[in-house]
Protein backbone atom coordinates (compact mmCIF):
# COMPACT_ATOMS: atom_id res chain seq x y z
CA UNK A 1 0.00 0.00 0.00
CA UNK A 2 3.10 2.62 0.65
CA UNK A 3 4.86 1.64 -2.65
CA UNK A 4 1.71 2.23 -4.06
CA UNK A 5 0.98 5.63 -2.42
CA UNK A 6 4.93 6.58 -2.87
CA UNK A 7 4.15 5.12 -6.74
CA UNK A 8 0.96 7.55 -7.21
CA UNK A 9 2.63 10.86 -6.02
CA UNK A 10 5.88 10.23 -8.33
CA UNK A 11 3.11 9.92 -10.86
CA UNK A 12 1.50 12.85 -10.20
CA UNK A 13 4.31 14.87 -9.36
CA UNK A 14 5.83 13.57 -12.86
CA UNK A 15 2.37 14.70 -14.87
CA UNK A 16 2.48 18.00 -12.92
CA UNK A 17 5.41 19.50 -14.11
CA UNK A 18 5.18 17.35 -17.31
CA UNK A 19 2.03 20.02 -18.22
CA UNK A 20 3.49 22.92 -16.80
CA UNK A 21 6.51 22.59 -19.29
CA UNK A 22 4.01 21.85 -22.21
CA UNK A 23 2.16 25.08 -21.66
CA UNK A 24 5.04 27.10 -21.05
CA UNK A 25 6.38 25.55 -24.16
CA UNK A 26 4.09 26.42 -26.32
CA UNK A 27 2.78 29.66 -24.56
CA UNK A 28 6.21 31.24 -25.00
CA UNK A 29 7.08 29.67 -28.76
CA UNK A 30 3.30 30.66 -30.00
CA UNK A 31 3.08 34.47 -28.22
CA UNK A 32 5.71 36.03 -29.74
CA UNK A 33 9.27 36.32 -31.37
CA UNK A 34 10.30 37.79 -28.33
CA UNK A 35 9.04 35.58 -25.58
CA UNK A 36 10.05 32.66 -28.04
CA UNK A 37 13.57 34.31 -28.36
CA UNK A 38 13.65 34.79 -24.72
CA UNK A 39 12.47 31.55 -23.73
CA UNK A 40 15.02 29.49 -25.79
CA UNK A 41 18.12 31.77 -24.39
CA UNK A 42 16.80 30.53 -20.77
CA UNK A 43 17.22 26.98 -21.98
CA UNK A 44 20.06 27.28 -23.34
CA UNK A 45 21.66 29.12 -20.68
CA UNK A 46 20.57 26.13 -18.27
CA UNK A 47 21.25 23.52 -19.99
CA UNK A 48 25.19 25.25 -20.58
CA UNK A 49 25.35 25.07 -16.87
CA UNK A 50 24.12 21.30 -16.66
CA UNK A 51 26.34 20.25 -19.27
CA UNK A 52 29.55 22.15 -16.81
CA UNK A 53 27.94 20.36 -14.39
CA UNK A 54 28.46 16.73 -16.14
CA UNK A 55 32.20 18.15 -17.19
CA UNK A 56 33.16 18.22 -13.47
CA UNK A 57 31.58 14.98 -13.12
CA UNK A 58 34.23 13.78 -15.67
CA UNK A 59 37.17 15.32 -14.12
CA UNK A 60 37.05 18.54 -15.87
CA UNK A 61 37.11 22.14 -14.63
CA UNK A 62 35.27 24.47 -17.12
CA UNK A 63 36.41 27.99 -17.53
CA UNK A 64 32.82 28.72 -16.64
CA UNK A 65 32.27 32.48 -16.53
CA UNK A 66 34.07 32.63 -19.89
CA UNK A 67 31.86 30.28 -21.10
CA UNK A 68 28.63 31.61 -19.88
CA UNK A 69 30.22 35.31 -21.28
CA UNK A 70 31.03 33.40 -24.86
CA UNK A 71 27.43 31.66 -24.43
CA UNK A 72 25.54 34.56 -24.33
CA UNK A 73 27.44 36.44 -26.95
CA UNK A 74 27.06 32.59 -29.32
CA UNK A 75 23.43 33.08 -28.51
CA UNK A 76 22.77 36.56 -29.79
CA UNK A 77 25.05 36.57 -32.74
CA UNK A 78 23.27 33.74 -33.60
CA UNK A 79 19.98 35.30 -33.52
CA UNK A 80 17.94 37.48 -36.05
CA UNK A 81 19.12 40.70 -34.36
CA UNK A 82 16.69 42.52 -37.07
CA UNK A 83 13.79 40.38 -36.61
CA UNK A 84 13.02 42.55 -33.23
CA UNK A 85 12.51 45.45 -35.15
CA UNK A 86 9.71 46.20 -38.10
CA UNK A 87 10.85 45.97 -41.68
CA UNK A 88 11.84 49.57 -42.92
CA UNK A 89 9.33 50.88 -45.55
CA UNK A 90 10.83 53.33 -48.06
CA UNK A 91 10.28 56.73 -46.01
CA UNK A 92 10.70 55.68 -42.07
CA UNK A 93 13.79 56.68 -41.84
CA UNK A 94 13.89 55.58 -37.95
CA UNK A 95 13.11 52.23 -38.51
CA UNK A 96 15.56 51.86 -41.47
CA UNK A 97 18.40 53.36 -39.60
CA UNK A 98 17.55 50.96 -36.24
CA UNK A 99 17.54 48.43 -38.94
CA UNK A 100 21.15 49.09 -40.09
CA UNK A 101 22.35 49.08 -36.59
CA UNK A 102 21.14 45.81 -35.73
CA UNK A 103 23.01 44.38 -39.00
CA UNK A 104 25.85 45.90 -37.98
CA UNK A 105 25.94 44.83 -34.13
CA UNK A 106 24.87 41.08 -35.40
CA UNK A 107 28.05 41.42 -37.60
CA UNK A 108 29.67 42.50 -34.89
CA UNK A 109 28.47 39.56 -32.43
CA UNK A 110 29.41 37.20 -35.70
CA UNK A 111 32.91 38.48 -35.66
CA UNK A 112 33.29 37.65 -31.48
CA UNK A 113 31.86 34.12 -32.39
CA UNK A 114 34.88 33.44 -34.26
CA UNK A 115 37.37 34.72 -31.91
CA UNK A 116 35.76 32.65 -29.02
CA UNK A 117 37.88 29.40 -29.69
CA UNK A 118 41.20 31.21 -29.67
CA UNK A 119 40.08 33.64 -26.48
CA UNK A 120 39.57 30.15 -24.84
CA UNK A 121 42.61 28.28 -25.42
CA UNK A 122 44.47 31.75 -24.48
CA UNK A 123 42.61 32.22 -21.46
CA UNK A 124 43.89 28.04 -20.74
CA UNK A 125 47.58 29.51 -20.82
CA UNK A 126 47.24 31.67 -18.18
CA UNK A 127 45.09 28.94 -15.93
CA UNK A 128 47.01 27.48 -12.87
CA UNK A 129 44.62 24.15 -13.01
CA UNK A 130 45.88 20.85 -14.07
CA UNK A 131 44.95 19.66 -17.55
CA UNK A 132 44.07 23.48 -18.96
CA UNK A 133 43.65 22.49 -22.53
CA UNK A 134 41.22 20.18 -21.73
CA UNK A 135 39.12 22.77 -19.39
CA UNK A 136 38.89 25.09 -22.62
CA UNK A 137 37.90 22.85 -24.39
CA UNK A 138 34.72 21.24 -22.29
CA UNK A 139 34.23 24.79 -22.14
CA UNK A 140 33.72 25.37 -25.89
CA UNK A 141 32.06 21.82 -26.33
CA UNK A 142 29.22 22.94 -23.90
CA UNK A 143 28.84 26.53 -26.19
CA UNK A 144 28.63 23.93 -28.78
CA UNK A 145 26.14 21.38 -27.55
CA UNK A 146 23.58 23.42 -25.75
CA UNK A 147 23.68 26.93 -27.14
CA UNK A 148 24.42 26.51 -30.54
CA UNK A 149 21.64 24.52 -31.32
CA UNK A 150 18.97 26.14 -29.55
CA UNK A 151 20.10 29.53 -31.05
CA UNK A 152 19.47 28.24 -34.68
CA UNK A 153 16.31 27.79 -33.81
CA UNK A 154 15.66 31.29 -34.22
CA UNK A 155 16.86 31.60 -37.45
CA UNK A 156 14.67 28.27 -38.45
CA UNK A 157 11.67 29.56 -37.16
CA UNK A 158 11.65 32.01 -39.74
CA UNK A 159 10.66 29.97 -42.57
CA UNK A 160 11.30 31.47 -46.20
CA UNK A 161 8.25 30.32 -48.71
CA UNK A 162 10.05 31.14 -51.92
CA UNK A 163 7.14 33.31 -52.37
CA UNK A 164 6.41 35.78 -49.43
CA UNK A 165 9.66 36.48 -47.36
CA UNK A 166 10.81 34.54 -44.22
CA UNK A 167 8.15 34.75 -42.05
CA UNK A 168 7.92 34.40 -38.28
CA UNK A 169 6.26 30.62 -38.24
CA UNK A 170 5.60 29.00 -34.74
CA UNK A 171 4.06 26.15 -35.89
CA UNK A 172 6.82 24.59 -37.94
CA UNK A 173 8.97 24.65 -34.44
CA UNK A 174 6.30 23.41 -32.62
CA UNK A 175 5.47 20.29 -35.71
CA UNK A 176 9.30 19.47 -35.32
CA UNK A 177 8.68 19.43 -31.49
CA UNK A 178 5.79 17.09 -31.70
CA UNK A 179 7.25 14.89 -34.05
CA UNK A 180 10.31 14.14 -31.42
CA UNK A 181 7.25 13.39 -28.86
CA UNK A 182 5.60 11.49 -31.28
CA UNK A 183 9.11 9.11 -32.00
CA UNK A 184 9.75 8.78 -28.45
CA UNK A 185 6.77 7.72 -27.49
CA UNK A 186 6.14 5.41 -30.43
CA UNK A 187 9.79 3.87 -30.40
CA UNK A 188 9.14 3.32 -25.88
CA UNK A 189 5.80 1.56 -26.86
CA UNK A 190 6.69 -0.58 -29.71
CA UNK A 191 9.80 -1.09 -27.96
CA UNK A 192 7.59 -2.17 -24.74
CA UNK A 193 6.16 -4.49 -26.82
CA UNK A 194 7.98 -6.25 -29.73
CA UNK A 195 11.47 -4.96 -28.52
CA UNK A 196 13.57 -8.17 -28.70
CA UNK A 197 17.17 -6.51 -30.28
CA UNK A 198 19.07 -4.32 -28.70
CA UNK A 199 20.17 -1.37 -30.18
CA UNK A 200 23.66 0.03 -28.18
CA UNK A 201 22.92 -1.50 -25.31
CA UNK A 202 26.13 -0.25 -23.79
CA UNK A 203 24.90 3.27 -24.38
CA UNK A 204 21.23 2.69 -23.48
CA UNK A 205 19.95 -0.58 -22.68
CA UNK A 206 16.01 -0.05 -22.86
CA UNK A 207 16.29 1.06 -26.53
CA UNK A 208 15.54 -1.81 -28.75
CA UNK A 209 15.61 -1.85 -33.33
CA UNK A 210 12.14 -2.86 -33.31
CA UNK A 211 11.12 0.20 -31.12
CA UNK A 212 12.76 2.54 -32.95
CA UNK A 213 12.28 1.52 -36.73
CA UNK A 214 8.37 1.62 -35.04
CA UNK A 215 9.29 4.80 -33.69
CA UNK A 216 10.82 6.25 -36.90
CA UNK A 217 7.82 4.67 -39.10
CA UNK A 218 4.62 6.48 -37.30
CA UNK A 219 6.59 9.38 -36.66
CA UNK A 220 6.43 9.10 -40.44
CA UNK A 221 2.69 8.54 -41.32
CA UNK A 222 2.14 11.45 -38.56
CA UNK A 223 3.70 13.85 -41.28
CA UNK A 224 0.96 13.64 -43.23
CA UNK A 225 -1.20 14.69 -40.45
CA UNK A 226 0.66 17.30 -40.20
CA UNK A 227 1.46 18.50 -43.19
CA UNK A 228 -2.54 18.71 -44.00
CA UNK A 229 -2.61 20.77 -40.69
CA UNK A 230 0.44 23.27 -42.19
CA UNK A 231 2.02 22.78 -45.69
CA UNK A 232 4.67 24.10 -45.84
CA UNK A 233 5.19 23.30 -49.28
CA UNK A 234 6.09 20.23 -51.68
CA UNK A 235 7.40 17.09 -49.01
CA UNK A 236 8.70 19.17 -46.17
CA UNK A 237 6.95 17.67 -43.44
CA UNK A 238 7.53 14.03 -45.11
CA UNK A 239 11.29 14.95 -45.04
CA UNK A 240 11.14 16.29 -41.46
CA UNK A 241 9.21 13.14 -40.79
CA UNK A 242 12.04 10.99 -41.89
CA UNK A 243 15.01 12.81 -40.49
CA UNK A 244 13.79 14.32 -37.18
CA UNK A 245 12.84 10.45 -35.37
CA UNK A 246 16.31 9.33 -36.83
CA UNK A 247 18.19 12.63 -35.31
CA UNK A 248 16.07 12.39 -32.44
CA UNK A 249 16.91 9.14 -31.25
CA UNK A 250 20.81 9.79 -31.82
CA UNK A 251 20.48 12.70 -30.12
CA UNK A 252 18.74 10.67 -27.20
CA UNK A 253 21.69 7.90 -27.55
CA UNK A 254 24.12 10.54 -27.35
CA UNK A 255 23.38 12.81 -24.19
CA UNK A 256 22.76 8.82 -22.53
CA UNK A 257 25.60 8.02 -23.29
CA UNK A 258 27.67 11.63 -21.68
CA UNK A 259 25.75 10.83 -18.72
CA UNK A 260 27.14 7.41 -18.55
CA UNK A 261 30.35 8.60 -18.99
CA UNK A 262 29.96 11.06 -16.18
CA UNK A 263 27.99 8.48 -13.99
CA UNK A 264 24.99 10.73 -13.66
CA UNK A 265 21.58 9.80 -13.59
CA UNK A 266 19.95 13.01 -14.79
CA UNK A 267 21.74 16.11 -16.19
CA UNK A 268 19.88 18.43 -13.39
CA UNK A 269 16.58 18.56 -11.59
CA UNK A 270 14.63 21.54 -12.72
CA UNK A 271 11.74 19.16 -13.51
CA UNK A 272 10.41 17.24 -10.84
CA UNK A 273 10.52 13.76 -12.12
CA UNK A 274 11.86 14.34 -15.34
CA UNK A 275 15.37 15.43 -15.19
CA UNK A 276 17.05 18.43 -16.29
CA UNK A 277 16.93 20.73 -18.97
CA UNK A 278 19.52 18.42 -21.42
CA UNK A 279 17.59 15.67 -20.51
CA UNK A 280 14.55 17.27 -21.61
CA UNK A 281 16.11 18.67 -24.79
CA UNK A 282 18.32 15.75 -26.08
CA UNK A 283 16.81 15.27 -29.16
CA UNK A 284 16.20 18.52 -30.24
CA UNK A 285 19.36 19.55 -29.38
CA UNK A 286 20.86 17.09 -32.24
CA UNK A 287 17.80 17.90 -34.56
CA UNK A 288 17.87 21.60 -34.70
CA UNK A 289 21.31 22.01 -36.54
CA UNK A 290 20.49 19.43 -39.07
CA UNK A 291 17.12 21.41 -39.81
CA UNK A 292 18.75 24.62 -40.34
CA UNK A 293 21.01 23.50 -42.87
CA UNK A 294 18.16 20.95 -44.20
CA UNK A 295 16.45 24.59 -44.79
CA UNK A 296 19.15 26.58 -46.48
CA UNK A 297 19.80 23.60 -48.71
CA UNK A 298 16.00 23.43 -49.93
């Protein structure tokens, strides 16, 4: 009767801040640019600082206010910098002269980007900690792996129509979203049920082929769905519905297998029952830099 009662309230702790994500999710991706913006900066800022936190774990020592200074500047050279303003019209001067600043301080946050490497491995010269090198670079991994990715997402979620101009478009961030729900959930039920073969089980031994071929497959037919729901023009949501279950799931198989390495269970505990931010993120994380160039190849 206790395990039972002790079961129950992981359960509905679990659910609670399960839907409390989900509506802040899509409250702060569907109000606006800016809360969307805003909102992914947060998580990325969070999950830098869980993936320091793993480094340590592993022996290293981050350089971490560097890397929380290069973060932020990543971030917001990655981002749209003119998106936050109106398009100039022909006689509003204002606007067209706000515009040409923000070009010029996103150029400007582009040109720090590329320095940030070589002001890390500098700034490991003059570090008295053992294995220096290696602290610089866990620092620029974690710039890499969870701030990179989920500042592209800005620039994604302005899709370009060939017709109309890139356009501020929620739902296409939101599709790609559900379709990551919609393979892990598949892939843990098919895997529940016909899972027989492994699939690394070094790296994640609940994940089985049959799960995640299942996984990949109504992921797949769900694209359709979808792509009724928003076309967003000839096969894009097919494509996404091929590529997004497969990234997903490496993504997945990769942040299991950092925390492995690390001997962590969960990469934080912001959400009650459901890890950290990383944890939460995994898949998208690997998915959102294969979209973006998926987009400026199409």
């Amino acid at each position: 009767m206790l395990l039972m009662a002790l079961n129950l309230k992981t359960l509905a702790t679990r659910s609670a801040s399960a839907a409390v994500f989900v509506v802040l999710l899509v409250g702060c991706v569907y109000w606006s640019y800016i809360s969307f913006s805003v909102f992914f900066f947060l998580v990325s800022m969070i999950g830098l600082n869980e993936f320091y936190k793993i480094a340590e774990k592993m022996g290293a020592k981050p350089f971490k206010v560097v890397g929380f200074i290069f973060g932020i500047i990543t971030y917001i050279g990655v981002v749209p910098l003119t998106k936050f303003i109106s398009n100039p019209g022909d006689d509003d001067l204002d606007v067209s002269v706000q515009y040409s600043s923000m070009e010029d301080l996103q150029s400007g946050f582009l040109a720090l980007i590329i320095l940030c490497p070589f002001i890390l491995l500098a700034t490991a010269l003059f570090s008295k900690k053992e294995n220096s090198i290696q602290n610089a670079l866990y620092s620029l991994g974690g710039i890499i792996y969870a701030v990179i990715p989920f500042g592209l997402l800005n620039q994604t979620v302005f899709y370009d129509d060939g017709c109309t101009g890139a356009f501020f478009t929620p739902n296409l961030i939101l599709g790609i979203i559900f379709l990551i729900w919609s393979n892990d959930t598949f892939a843990y039920l098919g895997g529940s049920l016909f899972g027989k073969n492994k699939m690394i089980e070094r790296v994640s031994p609940g994940k089985t082929w049959e799960g995640t071929i299942i996984g990949v497959l109504i992921t797949f037919g769900l694209s359709f769905l979808f792509n009724m729901l928003y076309n967003l023009g000839d096969y894009t949501w097919q494509i996404l519905g091929i590529i997004v279950p497969v990234l997903a799931t490496i993504g997945d198989l990769v942040e299991s297998k950092l925390k492995r390495e690390a001997g962590v269970k969960d990469s934080g505990s912001i959400m009650p029952g459901h890890g950290g931010v990383l944890d939460r993120f995994d898949s998208l994380i690997f998915v959102s830099p294969f979209v973006y160039v998926l987009f400026k190849l199409l």
